[in-house]
N, C-alpha and C. Protein backbone atom coordinates (compact mmCIF):
# COMPACT_ATOMS: atom_id res chain seq x y z
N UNK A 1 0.84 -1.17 0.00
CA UNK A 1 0.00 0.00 0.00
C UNK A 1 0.89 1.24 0.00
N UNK A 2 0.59 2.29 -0.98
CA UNK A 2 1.54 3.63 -1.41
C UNK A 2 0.94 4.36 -0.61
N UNK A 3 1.68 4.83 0.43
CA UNK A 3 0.96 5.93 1.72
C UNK A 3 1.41 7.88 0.85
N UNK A 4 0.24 8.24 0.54
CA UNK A 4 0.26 9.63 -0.12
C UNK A 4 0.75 10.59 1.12
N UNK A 5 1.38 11.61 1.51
CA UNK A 5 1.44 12.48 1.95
C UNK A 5 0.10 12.90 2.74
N UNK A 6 -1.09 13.30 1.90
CA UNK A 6 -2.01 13.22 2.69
C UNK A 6 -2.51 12.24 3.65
N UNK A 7 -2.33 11.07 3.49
CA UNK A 7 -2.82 9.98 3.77
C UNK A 7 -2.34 9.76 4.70
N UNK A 8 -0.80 9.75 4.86
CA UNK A 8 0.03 9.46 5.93
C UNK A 8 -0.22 10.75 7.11
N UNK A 9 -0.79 11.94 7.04
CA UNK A 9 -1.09 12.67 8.34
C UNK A 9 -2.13 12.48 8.33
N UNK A 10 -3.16 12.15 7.69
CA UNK A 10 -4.40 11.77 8.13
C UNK A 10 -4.29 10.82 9.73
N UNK A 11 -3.48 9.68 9.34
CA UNK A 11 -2.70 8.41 10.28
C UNK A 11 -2.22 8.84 11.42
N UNK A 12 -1.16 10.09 11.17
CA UNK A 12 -0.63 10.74 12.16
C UNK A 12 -1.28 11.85 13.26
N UNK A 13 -2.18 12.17 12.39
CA UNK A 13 -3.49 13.22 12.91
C UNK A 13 -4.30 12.01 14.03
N UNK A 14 -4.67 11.09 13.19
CA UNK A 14 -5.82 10.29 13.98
C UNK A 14 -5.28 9.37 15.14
N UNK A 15 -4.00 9.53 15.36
CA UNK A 15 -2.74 8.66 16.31
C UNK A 15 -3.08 9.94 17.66
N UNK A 16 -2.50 11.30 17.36
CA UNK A 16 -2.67 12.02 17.84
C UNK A 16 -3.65 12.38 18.78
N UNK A 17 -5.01 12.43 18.19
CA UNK A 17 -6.00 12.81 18.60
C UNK A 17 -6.78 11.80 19.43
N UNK A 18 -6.43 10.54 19.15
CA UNK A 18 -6.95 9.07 19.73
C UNK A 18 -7.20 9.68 21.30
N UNK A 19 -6.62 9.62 21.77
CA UNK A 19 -6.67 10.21 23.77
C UNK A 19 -6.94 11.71 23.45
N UNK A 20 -8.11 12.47 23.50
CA UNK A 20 -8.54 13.58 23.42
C UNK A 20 -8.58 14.57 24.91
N UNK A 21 -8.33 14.02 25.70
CA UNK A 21 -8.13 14.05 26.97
C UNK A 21 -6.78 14.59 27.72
N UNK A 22 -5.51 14.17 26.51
CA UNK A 22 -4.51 14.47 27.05
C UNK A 22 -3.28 14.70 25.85
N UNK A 23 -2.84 15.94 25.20
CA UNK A 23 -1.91 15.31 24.01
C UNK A 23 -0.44 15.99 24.60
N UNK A 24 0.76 14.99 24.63
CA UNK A 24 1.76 15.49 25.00
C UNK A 24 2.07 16.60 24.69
N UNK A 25 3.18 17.25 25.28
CA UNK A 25 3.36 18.80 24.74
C UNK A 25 4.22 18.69 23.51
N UNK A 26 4.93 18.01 23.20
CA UNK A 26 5.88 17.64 22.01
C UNK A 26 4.78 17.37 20.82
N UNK A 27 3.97 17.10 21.11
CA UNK A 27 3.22 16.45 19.94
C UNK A 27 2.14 17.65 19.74
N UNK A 28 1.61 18.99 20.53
CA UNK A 28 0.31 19.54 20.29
C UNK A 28 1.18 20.45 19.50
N UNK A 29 1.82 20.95 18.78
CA UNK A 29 2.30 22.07 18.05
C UNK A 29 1.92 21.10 16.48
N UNK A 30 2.39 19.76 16.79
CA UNK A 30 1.76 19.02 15.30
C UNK A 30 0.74 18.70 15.72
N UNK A 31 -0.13 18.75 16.30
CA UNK A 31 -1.64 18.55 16.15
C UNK A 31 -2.68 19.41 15.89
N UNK A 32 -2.24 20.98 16.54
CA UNK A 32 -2.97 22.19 16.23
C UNK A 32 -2.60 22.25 14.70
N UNK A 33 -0.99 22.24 14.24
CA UNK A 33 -1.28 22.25 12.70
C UNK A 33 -2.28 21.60 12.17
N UNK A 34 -2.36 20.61 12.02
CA UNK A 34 -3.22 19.77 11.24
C UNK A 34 -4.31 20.24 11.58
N UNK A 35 -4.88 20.52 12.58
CA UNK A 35 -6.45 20.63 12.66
C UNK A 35 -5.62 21.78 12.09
N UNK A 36 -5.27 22.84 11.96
CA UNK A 36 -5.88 24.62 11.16
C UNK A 36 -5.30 23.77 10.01
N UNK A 37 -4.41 23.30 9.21
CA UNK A 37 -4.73 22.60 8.22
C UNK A 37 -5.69 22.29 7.33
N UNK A 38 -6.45 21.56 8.11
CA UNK A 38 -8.03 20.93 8.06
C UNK A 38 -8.40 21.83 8.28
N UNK A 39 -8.68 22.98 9.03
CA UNK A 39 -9.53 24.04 8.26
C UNK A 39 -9.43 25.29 7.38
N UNK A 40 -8.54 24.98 7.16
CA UNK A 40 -7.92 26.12 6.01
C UNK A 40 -8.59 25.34 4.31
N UNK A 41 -8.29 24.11 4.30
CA UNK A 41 -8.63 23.46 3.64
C UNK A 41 -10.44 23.47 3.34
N UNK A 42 -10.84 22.98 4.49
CA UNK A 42 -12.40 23.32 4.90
C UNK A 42 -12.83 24.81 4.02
N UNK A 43 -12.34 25.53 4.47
CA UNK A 43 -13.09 27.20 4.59
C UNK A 43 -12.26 27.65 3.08
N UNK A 44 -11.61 27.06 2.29
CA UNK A 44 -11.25 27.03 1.09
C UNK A 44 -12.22 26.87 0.11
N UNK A 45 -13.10 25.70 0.81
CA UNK A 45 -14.38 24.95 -0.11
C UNK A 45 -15.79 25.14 -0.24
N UNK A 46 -15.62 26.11 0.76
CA UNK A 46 -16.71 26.87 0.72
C UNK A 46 -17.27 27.58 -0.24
N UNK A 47 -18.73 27.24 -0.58
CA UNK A 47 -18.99 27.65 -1.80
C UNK A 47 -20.79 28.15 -1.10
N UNK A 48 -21.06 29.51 -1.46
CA UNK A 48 -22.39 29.97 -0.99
C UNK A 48 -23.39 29.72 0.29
N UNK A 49 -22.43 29.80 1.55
CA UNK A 49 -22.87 29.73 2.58
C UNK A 49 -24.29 30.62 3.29
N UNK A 50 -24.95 31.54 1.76
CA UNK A 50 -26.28 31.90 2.13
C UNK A 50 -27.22 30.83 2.08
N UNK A 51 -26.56 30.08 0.90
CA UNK A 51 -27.82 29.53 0.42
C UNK A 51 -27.83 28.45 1.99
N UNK A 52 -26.76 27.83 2.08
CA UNK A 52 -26.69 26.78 3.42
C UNK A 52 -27.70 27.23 4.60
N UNK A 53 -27.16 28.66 5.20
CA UNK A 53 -27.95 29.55 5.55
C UNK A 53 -29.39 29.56 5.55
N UNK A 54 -29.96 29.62 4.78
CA UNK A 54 -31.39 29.53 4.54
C UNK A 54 -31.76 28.32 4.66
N UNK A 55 -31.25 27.32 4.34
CA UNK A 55 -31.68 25.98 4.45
C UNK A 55 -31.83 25.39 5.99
N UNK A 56 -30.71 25.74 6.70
CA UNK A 56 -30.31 25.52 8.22
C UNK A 56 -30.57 26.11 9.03
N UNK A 57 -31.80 27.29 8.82
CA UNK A 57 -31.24 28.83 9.73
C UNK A 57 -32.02 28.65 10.78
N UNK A 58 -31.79 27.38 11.64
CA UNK A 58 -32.20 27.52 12.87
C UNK A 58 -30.67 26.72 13.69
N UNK A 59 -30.07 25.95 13.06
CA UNK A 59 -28.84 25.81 13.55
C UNK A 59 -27.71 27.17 13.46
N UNK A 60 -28.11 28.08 12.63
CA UNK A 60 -27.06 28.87 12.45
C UNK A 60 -26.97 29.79 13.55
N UNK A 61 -27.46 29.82 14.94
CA UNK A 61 -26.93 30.96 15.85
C UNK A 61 -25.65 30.08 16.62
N UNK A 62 -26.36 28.81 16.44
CA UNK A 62 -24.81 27.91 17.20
C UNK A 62 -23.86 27.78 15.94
N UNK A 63 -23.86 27.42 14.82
CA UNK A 63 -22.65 28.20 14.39
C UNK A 63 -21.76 29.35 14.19
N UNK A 64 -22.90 30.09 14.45
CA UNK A 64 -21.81 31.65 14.20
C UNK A 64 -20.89 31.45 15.91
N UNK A 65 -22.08 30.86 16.91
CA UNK A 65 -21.45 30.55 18.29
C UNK A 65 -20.27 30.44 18.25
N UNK A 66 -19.94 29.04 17.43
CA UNK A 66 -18.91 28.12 17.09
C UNK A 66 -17.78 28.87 16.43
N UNK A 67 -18.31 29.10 15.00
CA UNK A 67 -17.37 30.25 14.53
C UNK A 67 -16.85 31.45 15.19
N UNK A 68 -17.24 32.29 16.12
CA UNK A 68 -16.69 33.32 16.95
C UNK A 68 -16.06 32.60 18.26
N UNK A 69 -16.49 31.43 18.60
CA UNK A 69 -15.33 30.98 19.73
C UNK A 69 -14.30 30.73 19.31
N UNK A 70 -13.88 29.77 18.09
CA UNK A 70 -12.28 29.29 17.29
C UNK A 70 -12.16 30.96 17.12
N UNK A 71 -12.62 32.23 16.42
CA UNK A 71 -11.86 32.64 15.53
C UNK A 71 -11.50 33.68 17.33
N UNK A 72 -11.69 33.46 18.38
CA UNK A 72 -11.36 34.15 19.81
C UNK A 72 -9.78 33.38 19.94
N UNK A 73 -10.06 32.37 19.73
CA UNK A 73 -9.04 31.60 20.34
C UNK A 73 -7.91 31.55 19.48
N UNK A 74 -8.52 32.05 18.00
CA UNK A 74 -7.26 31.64 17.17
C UNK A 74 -6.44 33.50 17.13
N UNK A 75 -6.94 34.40 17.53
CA UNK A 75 -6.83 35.36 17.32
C UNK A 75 -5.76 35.70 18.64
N UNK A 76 -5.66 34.69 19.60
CA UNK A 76 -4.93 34.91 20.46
C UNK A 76 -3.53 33.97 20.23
N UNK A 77 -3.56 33.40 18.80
CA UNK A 77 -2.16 32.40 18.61
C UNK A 77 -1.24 33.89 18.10
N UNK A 78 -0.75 34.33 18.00
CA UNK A 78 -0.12 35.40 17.50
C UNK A 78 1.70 35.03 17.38
């Protein structure tokens, strides 16, 4: 089996994250990558989030929730 680059941190991501409870300190500087990784990637693919919007718009006060807590927290990685 040919392990792609992607493929192989997918592995390394999901090793990582397995104990959610506790991630060594050596290892969370590669784990926060990958997750903003994964969402850089995510929020790349975004394509007409009105229309989503309208479809969902009773979940959407807990996402904007969601969305303004990460972008608090990420605003303090500096």
């Amino acid at each position: 089996m040919k392990l792609t680059k992607k493929k192989l941190k997918e592995i390394i991501k999901e090793e990582l994250l397995k104990e959610k409870r506790f991630i060594e300190p050596d290892e969370a500087g590669q784990a926060i990558n990958y997750a903003l990784d994964d969402l850089k990637h995510t929020l790349q693919k975004v394509r007409n989030p009105e229309k989503w919007a309208e479809k969902y718009h009773r979940g959407l006060p807990d996402v904007i929730e969601m969305i303004e807590r990460i972008t608090k927290v990420l605003s303090r990685m500096k």
